[in-house]
N, C-alpha and C. Protein backbone atom coordinates (compact mmCIF):
# COMPACT_ATOMS: atom_id res chain seq x y z
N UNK A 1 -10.50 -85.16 11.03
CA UNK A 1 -10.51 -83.77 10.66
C UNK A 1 -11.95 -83.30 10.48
N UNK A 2 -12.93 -84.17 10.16
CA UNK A 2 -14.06 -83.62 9.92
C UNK A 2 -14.79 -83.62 11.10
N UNK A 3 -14.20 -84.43 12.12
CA UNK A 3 -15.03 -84.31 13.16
C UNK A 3 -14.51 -82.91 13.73
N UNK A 4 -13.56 -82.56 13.87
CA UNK A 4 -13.01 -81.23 14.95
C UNK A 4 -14.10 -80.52 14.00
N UNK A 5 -14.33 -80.15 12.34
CA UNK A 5 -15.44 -78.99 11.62
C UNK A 5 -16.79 -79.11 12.79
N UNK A 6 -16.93 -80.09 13.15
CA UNK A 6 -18.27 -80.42 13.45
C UNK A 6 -18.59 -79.48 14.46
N UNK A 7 -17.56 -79.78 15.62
CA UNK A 7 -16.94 -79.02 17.02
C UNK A 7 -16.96 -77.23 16.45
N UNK A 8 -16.39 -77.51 15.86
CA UNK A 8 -15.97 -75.77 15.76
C UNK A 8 -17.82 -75.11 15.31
N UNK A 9 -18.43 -75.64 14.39
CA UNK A 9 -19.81 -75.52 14.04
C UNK A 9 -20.43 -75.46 15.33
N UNK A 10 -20.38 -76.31 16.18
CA UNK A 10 -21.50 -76.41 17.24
C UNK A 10 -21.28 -75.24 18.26
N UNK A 11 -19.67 -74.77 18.34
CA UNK A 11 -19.74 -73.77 19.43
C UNK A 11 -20.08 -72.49 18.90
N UNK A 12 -20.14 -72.16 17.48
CA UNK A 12 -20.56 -71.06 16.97
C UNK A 12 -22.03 -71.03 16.93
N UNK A 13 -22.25 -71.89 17.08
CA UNK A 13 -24.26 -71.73 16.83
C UNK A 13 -24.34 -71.70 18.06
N UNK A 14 -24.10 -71.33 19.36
CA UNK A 14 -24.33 -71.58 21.04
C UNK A 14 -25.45 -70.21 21.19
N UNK A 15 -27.06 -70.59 21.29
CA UNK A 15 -27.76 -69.75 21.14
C UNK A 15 -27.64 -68.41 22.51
N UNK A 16 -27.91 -67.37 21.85
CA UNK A 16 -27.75 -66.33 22.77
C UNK A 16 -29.31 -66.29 23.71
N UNK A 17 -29.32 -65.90 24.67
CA UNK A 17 -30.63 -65.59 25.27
C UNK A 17 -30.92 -64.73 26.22
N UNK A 18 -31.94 -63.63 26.08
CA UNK A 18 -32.20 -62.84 26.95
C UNK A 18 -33.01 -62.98 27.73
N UNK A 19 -32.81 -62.55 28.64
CA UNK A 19 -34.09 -63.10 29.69
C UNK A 19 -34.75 -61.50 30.00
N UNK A 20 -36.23 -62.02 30.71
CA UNK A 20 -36.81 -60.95 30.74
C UNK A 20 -36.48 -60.16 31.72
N UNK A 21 -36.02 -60.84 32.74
CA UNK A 21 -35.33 -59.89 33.83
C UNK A 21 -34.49 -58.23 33.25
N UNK A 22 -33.40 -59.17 32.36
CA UNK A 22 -32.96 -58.43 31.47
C UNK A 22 -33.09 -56.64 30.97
N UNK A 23 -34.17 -57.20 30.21
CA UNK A 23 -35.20 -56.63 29.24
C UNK A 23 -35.84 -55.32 30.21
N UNK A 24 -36.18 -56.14 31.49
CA UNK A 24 -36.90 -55.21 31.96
C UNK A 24 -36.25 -54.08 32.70
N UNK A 25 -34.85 -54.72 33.42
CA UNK A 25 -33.92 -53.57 33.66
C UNK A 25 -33.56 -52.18 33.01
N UNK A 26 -33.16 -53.19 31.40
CA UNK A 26 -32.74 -52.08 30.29
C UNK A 26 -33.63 -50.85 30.49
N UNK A 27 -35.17 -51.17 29.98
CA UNK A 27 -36.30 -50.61 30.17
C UNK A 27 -36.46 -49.70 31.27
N UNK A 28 -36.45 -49.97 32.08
CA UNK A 28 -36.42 -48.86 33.54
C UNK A 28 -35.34 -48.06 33.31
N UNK A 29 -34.25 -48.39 33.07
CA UNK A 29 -33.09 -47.20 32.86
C UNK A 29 -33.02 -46.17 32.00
N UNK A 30 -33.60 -46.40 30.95
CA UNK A 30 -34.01 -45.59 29.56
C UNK A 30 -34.91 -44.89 30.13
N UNK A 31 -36.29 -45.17 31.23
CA UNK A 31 -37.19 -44.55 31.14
C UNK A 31 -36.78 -43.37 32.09
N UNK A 32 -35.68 -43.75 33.09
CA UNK A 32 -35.30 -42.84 34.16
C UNK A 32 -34.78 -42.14 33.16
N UNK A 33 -33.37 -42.31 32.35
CA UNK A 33 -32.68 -41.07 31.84
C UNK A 33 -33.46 -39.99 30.88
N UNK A 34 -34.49 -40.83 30.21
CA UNK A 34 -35.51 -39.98 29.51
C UNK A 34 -36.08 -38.72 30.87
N UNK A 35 -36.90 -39.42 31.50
CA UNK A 35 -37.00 -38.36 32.82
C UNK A 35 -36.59 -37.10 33.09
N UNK A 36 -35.23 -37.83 33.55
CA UNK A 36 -33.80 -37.04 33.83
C UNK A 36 -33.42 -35.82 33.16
N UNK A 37 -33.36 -35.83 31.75
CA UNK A 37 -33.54 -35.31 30.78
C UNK A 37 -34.42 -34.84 30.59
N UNK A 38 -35.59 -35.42 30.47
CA UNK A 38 -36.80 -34.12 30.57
C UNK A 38 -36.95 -32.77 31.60
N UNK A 39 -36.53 -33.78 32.62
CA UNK A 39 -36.78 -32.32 33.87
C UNK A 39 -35.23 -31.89 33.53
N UNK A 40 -34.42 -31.74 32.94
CA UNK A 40 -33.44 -30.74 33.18
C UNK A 40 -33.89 -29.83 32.08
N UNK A 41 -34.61 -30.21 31.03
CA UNK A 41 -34.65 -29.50 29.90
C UNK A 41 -35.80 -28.31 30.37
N UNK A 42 -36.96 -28.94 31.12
CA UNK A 42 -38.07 -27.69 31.24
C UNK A 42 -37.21 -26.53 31.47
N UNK A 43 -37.74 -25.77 31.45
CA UNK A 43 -37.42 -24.15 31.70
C UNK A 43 -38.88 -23.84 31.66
N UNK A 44 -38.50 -22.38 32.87
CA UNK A 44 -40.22 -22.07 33.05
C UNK A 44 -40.27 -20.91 32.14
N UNK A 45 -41.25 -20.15 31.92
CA UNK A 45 -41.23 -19.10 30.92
C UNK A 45 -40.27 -18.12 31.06
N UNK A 46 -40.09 -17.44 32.92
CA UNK A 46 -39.34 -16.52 32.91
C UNK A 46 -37.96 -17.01 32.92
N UNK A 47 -37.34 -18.05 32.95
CA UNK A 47 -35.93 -18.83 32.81
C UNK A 47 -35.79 -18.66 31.41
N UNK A 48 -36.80 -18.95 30.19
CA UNK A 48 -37.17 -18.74 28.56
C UNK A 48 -36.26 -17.33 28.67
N UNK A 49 -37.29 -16.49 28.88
CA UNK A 49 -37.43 -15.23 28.85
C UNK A 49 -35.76 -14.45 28.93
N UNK A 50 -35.29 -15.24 30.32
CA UNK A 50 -33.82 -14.67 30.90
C UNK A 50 -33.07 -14.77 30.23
N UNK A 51 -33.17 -16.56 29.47
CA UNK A 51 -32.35 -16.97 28.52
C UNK A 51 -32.21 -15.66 27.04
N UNK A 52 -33.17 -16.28 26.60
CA UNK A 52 -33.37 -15.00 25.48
C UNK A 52 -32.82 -13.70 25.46
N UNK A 53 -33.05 -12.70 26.76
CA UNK A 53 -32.83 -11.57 26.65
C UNK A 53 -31.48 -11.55 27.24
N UNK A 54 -30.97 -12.54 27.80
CA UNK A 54 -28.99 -13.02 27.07
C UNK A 54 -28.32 -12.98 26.27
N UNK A 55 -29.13 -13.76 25.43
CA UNK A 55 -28.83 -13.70 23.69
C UNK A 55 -28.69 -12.98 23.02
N UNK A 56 -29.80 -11.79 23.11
CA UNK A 56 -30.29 -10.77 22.14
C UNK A 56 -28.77 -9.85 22.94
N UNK A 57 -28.60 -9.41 24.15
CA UNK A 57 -27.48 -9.03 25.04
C UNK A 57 -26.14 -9.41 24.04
N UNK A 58 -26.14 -10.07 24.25
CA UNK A 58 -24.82 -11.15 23.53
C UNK A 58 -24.39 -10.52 22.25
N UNK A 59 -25.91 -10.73 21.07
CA UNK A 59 -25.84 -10.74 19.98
C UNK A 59 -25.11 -9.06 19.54
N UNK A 60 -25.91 -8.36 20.16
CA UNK A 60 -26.10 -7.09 20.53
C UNK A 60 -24.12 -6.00 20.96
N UNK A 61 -23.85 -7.16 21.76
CA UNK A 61 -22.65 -6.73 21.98
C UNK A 61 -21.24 -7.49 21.06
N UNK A 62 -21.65 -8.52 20.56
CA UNK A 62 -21.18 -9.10 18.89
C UNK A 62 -21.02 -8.11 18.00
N UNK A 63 -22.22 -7.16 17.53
CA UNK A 63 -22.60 -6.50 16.70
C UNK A 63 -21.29 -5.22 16.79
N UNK A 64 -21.30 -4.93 17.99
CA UNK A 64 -20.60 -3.61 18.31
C UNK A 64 -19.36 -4.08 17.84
N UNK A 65 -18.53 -5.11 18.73
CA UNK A 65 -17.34 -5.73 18.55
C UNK A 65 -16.98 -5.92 17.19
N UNK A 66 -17.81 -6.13 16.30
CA UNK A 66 -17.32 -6.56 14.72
C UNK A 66 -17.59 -5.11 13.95
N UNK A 67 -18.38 -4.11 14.26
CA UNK A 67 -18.68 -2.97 14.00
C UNK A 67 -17.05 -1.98 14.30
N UNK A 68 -16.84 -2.68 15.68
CA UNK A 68 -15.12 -1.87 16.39
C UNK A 68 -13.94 -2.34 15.60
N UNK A 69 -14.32 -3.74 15.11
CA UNK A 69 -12.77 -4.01 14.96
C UNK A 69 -13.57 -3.70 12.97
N UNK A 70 -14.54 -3.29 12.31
CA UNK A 70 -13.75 -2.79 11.32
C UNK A 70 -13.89 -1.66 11.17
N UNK A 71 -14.33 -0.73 11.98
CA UNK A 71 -13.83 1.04 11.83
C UNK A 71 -12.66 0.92 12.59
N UNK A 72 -11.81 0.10 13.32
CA UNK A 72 -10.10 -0.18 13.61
C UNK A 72 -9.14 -0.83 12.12
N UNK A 73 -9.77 -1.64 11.56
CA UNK A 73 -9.56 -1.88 10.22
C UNK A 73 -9.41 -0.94 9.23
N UNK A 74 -10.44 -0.09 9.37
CA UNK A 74 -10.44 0.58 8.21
C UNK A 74 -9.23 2.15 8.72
N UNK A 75 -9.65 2.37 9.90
CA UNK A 75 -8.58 3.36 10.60
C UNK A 75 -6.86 3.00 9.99
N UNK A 76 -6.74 1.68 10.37
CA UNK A 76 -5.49 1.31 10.29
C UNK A 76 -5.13 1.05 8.75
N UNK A 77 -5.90 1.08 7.59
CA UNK A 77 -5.59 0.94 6.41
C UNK A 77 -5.74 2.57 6.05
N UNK A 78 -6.17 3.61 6.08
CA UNK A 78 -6.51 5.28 6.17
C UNK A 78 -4.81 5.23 6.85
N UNK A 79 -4.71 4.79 7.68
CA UNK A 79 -2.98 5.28 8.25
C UNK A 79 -2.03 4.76 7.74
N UNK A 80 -2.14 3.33 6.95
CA UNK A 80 -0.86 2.78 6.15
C UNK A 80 -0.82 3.67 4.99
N UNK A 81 -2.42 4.06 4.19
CA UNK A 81 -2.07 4.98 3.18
C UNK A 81 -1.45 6.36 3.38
N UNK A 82 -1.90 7.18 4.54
CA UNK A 82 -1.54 8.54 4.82
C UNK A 82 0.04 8.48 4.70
N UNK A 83 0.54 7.35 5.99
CA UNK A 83 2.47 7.42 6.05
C UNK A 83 2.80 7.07 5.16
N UNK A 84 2.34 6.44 3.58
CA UNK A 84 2.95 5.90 2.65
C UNK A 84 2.57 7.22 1.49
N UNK A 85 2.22 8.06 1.86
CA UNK A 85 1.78 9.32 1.42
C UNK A 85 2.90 10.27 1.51
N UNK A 86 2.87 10.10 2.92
CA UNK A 86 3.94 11.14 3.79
C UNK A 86 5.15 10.41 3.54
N UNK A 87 5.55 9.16 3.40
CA UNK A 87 7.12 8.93 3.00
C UNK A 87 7.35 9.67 2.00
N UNK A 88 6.36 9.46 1.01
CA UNK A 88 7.15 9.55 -0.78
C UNK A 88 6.86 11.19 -0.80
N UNK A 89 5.97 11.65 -0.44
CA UNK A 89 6.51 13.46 0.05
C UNK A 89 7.60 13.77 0.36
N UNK A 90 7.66 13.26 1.85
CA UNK A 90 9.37 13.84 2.30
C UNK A 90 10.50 13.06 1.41
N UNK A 91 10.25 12.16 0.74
CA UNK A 91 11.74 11.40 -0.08
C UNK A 91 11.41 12.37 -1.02
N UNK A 92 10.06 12.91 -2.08
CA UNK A 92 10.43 13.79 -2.94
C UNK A 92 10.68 14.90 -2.46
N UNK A 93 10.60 15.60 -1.92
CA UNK A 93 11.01 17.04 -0.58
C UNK A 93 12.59 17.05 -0.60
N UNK A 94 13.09 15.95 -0.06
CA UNK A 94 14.39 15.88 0.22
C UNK A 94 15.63 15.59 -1.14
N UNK A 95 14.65 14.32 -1.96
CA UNK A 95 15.27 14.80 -3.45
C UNK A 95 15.37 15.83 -4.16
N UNK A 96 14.31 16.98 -4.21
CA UNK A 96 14.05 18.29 -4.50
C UNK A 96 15.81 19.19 -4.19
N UNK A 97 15.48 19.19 -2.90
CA UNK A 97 16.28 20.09 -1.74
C UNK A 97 17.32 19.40 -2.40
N UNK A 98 18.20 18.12 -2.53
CA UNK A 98 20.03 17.37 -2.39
C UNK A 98 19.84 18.40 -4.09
N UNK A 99 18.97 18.04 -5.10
CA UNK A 99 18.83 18.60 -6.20
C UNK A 99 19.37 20.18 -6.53
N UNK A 100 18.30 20.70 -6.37
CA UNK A 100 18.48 22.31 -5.86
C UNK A 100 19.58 22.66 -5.56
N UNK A 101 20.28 22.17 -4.87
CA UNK A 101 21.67 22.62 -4.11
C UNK A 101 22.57 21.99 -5.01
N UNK A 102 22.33 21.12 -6.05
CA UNK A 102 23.98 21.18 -6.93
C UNK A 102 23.45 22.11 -8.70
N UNK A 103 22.11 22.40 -8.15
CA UNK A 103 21.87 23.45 -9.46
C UNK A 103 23.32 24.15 -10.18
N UNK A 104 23.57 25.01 -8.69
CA UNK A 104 24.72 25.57 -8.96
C UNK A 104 26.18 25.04 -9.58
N UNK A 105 26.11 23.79 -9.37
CA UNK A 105 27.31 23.44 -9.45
C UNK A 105 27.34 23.02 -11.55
N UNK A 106 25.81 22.65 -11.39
CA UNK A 106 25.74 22.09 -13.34
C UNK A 106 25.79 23.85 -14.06
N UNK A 107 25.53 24.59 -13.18
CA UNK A 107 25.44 26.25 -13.64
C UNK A 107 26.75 26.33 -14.01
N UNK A 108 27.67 26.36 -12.80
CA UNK A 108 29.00 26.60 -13.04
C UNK A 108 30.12 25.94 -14.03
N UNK A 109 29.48 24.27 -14.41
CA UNK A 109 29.89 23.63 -14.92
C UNK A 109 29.87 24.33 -16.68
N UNK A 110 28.19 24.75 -17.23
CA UNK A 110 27.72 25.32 -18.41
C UNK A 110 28.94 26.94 -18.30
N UNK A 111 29.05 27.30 -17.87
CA UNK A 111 29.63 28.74 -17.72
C UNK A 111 31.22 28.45 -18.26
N UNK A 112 31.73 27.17 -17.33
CA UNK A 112 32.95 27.23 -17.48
C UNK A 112 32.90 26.26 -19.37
N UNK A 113 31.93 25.81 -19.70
CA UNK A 113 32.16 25.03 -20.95
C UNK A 113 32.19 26.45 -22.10
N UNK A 114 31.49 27.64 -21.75
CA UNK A 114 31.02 28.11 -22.57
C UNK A 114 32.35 28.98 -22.83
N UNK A 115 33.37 29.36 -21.74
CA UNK A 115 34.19 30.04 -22.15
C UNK A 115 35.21 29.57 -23.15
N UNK A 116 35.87 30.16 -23.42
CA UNK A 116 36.81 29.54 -24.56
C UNK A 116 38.36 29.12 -24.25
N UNK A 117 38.30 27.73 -24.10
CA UNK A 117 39.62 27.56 -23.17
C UNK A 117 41.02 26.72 -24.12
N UNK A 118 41.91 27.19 -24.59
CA UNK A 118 42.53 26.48 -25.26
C UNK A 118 43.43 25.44 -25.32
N UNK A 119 42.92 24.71 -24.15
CA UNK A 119 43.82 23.39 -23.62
C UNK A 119 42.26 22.29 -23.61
N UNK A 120 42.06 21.66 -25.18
CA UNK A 120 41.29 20.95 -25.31
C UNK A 120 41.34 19.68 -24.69
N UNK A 121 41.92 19.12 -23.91
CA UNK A 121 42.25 18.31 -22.83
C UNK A 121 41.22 18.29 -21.89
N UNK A 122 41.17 19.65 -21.45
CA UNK A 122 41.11 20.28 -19.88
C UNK A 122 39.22 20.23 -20.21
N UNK A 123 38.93 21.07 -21.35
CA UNK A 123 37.80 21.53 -21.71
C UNK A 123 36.95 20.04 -21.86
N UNK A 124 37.24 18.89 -22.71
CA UNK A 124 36.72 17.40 -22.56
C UNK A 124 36.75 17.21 -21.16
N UNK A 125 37.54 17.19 -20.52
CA UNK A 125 37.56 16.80 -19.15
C UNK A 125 36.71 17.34 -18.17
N UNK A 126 36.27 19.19 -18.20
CA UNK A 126 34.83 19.51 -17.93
C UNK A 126 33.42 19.20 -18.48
N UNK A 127 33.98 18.92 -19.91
CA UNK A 127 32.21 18.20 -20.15
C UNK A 127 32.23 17.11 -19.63
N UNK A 128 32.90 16.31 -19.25
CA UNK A 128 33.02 14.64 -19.03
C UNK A 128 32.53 15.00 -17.91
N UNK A 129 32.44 15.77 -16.63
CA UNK A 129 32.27 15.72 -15.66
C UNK A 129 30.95 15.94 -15.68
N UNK A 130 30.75 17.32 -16.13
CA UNK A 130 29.51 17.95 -16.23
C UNK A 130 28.36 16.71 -17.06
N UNK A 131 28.78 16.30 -17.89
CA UNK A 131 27.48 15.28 -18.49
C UNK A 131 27.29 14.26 -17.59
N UNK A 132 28.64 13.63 -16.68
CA UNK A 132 28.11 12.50 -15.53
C UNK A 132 27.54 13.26 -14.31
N UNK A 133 27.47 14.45 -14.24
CA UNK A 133 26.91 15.08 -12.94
C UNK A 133 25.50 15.32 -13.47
N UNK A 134 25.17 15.43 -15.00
CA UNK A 134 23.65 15.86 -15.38
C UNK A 134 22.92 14.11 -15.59
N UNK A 135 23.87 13.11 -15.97
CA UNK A 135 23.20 12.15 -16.32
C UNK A 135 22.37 11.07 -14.83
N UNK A 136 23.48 11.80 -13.83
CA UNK A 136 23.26 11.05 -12.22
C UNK A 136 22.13 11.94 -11.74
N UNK A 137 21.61 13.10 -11.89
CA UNK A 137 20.66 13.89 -11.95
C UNK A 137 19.83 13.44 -12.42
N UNK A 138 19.84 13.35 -13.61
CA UNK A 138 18.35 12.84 -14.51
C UNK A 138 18.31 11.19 -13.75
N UNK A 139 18.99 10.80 -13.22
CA UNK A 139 18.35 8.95 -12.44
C UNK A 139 17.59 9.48 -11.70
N UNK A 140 17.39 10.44 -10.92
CA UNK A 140 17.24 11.02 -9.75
C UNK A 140 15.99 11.96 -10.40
N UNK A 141 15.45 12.23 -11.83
CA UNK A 141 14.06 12.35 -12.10
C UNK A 141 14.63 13.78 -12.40
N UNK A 142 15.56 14.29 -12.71
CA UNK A 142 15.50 15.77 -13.35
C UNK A 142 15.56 15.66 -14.84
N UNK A 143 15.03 16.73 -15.25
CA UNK A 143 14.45 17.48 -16.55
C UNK A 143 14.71 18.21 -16.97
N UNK A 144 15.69 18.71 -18.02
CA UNK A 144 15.15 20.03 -18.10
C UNK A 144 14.20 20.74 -18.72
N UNK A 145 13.37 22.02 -18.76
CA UNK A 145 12.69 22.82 -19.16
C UNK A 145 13.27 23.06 -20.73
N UNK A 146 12.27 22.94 -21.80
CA UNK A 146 12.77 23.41 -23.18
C UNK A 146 12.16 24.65 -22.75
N UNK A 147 13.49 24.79 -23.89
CA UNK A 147 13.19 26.94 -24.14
C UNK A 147 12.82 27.11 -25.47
N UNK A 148 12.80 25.84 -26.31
CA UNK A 148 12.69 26.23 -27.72
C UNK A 148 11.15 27.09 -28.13
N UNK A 149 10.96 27.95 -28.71
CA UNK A 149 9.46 28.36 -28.69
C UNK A 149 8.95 29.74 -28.29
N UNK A 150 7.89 29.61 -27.85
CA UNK A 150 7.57 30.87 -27.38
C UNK A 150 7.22 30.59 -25.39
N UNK A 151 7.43 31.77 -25.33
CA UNK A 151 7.75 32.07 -23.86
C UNK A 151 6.52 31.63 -22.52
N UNK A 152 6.76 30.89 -22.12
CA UNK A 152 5.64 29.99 -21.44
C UNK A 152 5.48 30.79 -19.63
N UNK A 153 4.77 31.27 -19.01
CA UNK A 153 5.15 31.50 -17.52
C UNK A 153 4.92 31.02 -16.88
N UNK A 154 4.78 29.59 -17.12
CA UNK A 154 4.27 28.30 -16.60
C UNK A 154 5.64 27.87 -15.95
N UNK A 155 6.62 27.93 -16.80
CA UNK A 155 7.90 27.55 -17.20
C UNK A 155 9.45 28.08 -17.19
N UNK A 156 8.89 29.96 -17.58
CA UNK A 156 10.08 30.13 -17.52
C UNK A 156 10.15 31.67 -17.14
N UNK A 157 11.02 32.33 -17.23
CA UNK A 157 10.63 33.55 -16.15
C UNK A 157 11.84 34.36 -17.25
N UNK A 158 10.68 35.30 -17.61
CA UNK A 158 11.16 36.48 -18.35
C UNK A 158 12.00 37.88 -17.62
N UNK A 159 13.10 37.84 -17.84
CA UNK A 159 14.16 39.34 -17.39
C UNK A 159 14.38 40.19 -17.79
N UNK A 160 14.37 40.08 -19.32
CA UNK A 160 14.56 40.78 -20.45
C UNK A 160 13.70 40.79 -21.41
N UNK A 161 13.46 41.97 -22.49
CA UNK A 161 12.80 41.74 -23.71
C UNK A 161 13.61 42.92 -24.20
N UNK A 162 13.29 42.34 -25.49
CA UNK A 162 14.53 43.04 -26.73
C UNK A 162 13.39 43.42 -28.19
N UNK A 163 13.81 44.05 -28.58
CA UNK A 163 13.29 44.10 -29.49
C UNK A 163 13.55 43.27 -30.91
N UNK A 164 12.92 42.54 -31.61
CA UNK A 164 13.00 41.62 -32.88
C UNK A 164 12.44 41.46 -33.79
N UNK A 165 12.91 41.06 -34.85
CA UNK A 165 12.15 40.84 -36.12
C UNK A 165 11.43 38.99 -35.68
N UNK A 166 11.79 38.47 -34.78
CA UNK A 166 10.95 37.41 -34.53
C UNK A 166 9.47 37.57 -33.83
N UNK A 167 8.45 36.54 -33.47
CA UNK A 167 7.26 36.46 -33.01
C UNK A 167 7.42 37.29 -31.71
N UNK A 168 6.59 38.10 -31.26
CA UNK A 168 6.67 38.72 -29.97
C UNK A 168 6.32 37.38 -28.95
N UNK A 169 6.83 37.48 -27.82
CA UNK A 169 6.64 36.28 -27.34
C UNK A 169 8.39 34.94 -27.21
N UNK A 170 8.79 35.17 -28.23
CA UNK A 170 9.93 34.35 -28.62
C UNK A 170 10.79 34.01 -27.70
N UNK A 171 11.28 33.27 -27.34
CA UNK A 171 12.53 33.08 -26.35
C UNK A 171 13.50 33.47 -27.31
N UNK A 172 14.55 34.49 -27.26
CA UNK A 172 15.76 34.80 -27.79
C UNK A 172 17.11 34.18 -27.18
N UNK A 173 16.98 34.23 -25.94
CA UNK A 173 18.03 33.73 -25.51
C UNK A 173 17.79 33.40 -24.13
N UNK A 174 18.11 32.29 -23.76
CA UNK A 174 18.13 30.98 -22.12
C UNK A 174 19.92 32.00 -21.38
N UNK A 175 19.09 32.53 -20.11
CA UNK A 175 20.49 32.99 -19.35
C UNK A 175 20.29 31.88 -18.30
N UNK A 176 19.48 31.33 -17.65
CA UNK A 176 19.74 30.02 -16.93
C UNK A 176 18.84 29.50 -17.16
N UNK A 177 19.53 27.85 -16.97
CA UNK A 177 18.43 26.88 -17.19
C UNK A 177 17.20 26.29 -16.32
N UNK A 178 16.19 25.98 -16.80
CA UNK A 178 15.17 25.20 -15.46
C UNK A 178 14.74 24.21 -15.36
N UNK A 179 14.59 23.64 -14.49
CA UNK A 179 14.37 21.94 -13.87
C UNK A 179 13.39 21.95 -13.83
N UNK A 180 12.92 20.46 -13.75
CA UNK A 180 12.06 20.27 -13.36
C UNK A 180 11.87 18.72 -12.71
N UNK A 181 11.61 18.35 -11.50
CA UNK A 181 12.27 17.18 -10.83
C UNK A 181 10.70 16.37 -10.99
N UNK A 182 10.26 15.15 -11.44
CA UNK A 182 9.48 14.34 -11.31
C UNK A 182 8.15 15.33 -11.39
N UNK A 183 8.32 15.75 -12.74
CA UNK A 183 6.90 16.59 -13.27
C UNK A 183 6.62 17.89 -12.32
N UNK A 184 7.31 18.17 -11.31
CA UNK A 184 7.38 19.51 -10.96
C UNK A 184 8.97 20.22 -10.72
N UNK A 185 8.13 21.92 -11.18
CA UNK A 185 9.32 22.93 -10.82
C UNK A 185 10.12 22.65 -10.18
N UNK A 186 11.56 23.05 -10.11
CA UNK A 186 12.17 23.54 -9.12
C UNK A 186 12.87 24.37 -9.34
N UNK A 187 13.24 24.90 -10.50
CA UNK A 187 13.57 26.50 -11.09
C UNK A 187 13.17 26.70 -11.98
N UNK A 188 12.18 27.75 -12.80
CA UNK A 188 11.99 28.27 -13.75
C UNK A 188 12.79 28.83 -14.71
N UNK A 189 13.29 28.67 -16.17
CA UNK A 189 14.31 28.96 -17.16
C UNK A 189 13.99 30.52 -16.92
N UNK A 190 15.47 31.30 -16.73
CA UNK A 190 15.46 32.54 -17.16
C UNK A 190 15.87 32.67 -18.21
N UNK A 191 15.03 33.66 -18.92
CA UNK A 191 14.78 33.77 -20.49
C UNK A 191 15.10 35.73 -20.70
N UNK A 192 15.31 35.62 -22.04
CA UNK A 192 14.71 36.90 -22.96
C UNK A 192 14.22 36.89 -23.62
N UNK A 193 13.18 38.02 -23.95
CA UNK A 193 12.27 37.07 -24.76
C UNK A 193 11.91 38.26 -26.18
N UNK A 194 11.61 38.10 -26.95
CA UNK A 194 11.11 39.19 -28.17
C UNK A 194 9.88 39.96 -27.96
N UNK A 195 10.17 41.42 -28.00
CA UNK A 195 9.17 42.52 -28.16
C UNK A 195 7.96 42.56 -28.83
């Protein structure tokens, strides 16, 4: 067994050797590709020159391209805001308008509560309606206009004046009521108001 160590030792030490032949091949080949490489690299001044005023070309038309695509950027964010402008206009426009048009109907509803009807059945059964037709309204951002106070023309639109022992100015009495849908008008309270 110790002899095979011996064996295995001797073929690992098996000296390497280069010869100069070698050496000198390597050498010539390096010196050609160096060469090689050198002359591809010269460039004469005006080849410099061509190169360069490529670049600056290049750079030049880079500049524009990133200049285009963000005044297209910024275009296209100016237009997501405008239509997101213009939706919630026409959705409030069109909530306004479905609004407006059952005015009448909460009018008619107050008119018929106010008369005096003696089938208390019937009379619960119009407020019941009338308060779920004002409460599905107000989801929908209606308001109404207080009348309590003095007479606003911001607010409410004078028909009458009477004469009173109250503040001149006074609201005396609300003949219709006024809305107001998501912080704006859409009918002004008709009022009377004190002399």
């Amino acid at each position: 067994m110790a002899e095979k160590k011996k064996d295995t030792k001797q073929n690992c030490e098996a000296p390497e050797t280069v010869t100069d032949e070698q050496t000198e091949t390597a050498t010539k080949e390096s010196n050609q590709a160096e060469q090689a490489v050198s002359e591809m690299i010269q460039l004469t001044a005006d080849e410099f020159n061509q190169v360069k005023a490529h670049i600056e070309e290049l750079q030049i038309a880079h500049d524009a391209a990133v200049a285009a695509n963000q005044r297209s950027q910024a275009d296209f964010a100016n237009f997501k805001r405008r239509n997101a402008t213009i939706a919630a206009d026409s959705f409030l426009e069109g909530k306004i308008g479905v609004i407006s048009r059952l005015l009448p109907v909460l009018d008619d509803f107050d008119r018929a509560l106010e008369c005096a009807c003696a089938d208390a059945a019937y009379s619960d059964g119009i407020k019941l309606v009338q308060r779920r037709l004002f409460d599905e309204l107000t989801k929908l951002g209606l308001k109404e206009i207080p009348t309590d106070g003095k007479f606003d023309p911001n607010f409410h639109e004078a028909v009458m004046q009477e004469p009173s022992d109250m503040e001149r100015g006074s609201i005396l009495l609300v003949l219709r009521k006024g809305y107001t849908v998501d912080n704006r008008i859409i009918r002004h309270s008709m009022v009377k108001v004190a002399q």
